[in-house]
N, C-alpha and C. Protein backbone atom coordinates (compact mmCIF):
# COMPACT_ATOMS: atom_id res chain seq x y z
N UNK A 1 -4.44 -1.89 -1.08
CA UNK A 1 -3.60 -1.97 -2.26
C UNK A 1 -2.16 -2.00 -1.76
N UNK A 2 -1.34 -3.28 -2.22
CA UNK A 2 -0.10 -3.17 -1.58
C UNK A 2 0.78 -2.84 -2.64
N UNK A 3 2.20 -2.61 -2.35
CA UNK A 3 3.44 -1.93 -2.93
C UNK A 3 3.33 -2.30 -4.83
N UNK A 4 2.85 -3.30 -5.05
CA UNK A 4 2.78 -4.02 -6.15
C UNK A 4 1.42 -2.92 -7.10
N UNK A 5 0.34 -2.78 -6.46
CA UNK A 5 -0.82 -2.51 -6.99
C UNK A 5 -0.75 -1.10 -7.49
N UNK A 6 0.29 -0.14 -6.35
CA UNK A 6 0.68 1.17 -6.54
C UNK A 6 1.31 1.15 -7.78
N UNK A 7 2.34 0.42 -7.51
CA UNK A 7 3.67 0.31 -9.24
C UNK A 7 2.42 -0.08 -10.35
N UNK A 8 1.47 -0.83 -10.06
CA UNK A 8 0.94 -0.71 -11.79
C UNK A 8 -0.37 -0.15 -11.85
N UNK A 9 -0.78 0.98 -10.66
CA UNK A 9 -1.65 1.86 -11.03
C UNK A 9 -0.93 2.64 -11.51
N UNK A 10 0.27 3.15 -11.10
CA UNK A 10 1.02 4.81 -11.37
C UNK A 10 1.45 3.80 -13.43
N UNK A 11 2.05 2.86 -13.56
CA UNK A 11 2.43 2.66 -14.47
C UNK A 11 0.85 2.25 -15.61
N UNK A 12 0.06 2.33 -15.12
CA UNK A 12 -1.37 2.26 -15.78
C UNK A 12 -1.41 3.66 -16.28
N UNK A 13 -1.59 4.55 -15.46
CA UNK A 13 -2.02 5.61 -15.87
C UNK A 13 -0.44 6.44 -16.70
N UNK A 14 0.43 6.22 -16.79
CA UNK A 14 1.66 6.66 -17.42
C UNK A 14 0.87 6.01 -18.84
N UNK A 15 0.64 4.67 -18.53
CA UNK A 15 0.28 4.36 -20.43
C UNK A 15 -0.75 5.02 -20.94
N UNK A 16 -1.70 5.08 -19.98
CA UNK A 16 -3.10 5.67 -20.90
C UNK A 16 -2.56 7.12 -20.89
N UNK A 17 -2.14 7.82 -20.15
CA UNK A 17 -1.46 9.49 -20.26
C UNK A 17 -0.86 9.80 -21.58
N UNK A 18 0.49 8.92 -21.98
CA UNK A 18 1.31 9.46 -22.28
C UNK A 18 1.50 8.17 -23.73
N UNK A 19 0.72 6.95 -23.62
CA UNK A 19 1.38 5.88 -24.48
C UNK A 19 0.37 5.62 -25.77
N UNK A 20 -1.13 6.26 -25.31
CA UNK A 20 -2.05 5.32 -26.45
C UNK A 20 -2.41 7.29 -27.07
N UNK A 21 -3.71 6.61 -27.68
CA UNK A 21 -4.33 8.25 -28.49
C UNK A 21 -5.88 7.42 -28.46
N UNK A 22 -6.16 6.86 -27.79
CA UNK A 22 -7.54 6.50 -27.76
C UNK A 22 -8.49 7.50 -27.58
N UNK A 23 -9.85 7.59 -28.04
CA UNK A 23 -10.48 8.74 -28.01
C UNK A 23 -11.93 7.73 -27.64
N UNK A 24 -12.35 8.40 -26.59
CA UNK A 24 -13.77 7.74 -25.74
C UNK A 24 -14.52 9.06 -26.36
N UNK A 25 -16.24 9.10 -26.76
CA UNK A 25 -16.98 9.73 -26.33
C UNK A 25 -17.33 10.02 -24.87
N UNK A 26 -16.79 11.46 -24.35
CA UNK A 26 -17.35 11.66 -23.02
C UNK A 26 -16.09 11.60 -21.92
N UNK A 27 -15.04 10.90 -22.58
CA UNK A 27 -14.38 11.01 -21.34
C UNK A 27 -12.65 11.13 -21.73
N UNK A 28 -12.31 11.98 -21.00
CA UNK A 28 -11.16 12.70 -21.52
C UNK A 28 -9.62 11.61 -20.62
N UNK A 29 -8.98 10.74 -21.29
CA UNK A 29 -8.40 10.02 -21.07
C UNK A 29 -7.31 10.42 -20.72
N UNK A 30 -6.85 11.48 -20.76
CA UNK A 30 -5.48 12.21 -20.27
C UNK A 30 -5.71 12.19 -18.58
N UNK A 31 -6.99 12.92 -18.35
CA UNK A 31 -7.55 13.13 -17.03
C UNK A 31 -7.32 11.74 -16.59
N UNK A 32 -7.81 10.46 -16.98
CA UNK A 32 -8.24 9.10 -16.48
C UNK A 32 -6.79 8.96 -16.13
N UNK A 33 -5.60 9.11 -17.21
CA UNK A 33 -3.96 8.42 -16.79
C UNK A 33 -3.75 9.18 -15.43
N UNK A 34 -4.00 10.49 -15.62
CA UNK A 34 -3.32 11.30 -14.48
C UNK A 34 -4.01 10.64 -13.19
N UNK A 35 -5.14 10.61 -13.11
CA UNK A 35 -5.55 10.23 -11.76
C UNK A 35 -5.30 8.59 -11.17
N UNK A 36 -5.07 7.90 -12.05
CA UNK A 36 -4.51 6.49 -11.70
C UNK A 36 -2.74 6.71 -11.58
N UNK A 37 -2.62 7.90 -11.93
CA UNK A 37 -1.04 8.13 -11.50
C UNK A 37 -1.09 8.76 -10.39
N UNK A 38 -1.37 9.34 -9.90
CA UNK A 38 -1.77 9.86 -8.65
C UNK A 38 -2.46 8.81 -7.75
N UNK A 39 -3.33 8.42 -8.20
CA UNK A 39 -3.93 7.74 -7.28
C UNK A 39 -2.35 6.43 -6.26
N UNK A 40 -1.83 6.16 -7.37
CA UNK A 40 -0.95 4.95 -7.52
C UNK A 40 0.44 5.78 -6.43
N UNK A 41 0.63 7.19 -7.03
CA UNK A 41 1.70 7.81 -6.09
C UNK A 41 1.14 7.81 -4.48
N UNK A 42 -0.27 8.09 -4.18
CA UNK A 42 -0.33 8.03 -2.85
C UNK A 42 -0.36 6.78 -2.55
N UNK A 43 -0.96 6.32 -3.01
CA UNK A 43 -0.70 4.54 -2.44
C UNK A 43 0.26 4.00 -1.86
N UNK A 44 1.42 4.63 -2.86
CA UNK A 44 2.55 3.84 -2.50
C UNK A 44 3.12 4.79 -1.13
N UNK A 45 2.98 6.28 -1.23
CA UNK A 45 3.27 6.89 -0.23
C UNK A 45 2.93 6.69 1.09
N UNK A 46 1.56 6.48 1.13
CA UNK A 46 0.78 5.73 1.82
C UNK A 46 1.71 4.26 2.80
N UNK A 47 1.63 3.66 1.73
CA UNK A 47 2.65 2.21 2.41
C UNK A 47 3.45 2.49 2.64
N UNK A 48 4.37 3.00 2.35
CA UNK A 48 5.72 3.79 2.66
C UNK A 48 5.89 4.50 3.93
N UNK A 49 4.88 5.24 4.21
CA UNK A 49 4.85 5.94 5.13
C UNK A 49 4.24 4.75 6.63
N UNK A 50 3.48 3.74 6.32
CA UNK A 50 2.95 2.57 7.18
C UNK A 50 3.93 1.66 7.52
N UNK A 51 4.66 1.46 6.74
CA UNK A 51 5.98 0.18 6.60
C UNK A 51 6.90 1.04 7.57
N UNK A 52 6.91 2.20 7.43
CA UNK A 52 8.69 3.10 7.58
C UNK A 52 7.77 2.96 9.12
N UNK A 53 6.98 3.59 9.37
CA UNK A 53 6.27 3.39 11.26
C UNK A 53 6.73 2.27 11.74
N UNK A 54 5.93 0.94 11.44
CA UNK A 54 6.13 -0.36 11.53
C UNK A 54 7.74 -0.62 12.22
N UNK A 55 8.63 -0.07 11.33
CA UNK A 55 9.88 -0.53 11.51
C UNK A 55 11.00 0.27 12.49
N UNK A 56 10.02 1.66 12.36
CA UNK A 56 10.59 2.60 13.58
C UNK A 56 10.27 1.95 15.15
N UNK A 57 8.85 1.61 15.43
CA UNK A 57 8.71 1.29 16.21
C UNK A 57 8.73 -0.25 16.57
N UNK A 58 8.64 -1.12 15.52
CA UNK A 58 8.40 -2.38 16.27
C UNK A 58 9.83 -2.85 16.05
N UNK A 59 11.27 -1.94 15.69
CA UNK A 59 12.64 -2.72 15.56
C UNK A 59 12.97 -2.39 16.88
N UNK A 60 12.84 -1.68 17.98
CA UNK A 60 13.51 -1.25 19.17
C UNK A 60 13.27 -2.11 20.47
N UNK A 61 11.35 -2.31 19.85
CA UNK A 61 10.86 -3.16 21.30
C UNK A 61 11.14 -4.61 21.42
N UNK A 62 11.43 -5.21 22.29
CA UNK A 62 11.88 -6.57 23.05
C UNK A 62 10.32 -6.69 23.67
N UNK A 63 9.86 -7.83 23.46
CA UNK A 63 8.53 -8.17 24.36
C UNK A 63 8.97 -9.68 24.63
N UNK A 64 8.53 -9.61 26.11
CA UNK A 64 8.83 -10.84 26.45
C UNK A 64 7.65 -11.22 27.01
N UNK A 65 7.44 -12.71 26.81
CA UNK A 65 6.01 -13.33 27.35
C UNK A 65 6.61 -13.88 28.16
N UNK A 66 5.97 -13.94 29.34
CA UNK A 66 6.31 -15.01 30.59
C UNK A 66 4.23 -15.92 30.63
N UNK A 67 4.93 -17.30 30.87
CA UNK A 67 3.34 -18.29 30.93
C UNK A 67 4.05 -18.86 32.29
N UNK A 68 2.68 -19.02 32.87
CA UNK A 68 2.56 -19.20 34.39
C UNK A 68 1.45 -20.52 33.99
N UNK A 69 1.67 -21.65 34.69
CA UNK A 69 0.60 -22.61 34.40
C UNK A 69 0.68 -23.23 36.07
N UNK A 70 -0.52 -23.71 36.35
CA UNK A 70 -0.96 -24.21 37.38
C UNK A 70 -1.89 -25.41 37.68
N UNK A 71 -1.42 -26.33 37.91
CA UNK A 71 -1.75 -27.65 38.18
C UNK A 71 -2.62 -28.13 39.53
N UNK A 72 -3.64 -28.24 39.55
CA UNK A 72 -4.69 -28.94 40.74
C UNK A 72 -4.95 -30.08 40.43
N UNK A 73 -4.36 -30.82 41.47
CA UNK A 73 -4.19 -32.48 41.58
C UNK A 73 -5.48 -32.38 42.05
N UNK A 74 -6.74 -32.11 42.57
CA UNK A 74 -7.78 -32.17 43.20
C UNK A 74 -7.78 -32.18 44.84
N UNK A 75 -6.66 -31.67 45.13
CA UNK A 75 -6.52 -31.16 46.71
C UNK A 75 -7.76 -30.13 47.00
């Protein structure tokens, strides 16, 4: 789930939490917003925390390729 999927799980579960009054037999919909808000906060924490690595480490290193090629005329 990338940066995008987080913003409209956490904003999924803000609507069903806090925006509708729907009433399911059996299943308590306050619970359902909260955990797609949560779910959606680690996500993004998650990437956040993967991206921020990414950029710690791969902005410093220089890699250099050296190619070596070798030619046999049939000597």
């Amino acid at each position: 789930m990338g940066i995008g999927g987080c913003i409209i799980a956490f904003a999924l579960g803000a609507i069903v939490t806090f925006g509708v009054n729907w009433h399911v037999h059996g299943v308590n919909m306050d619970v359902v917003g909260v955990i797609l808000m949560v779910a959606g906060l680690l996500g993004l924490v998650t990437y956040a925390s993967i991206f921020r690595r990414r950029r710690v480490y791969g902005a410093g290193r220089i890699e250099e390729v050296v190619e070596e090629r070798r030619y046999n005329d049939g000597l």
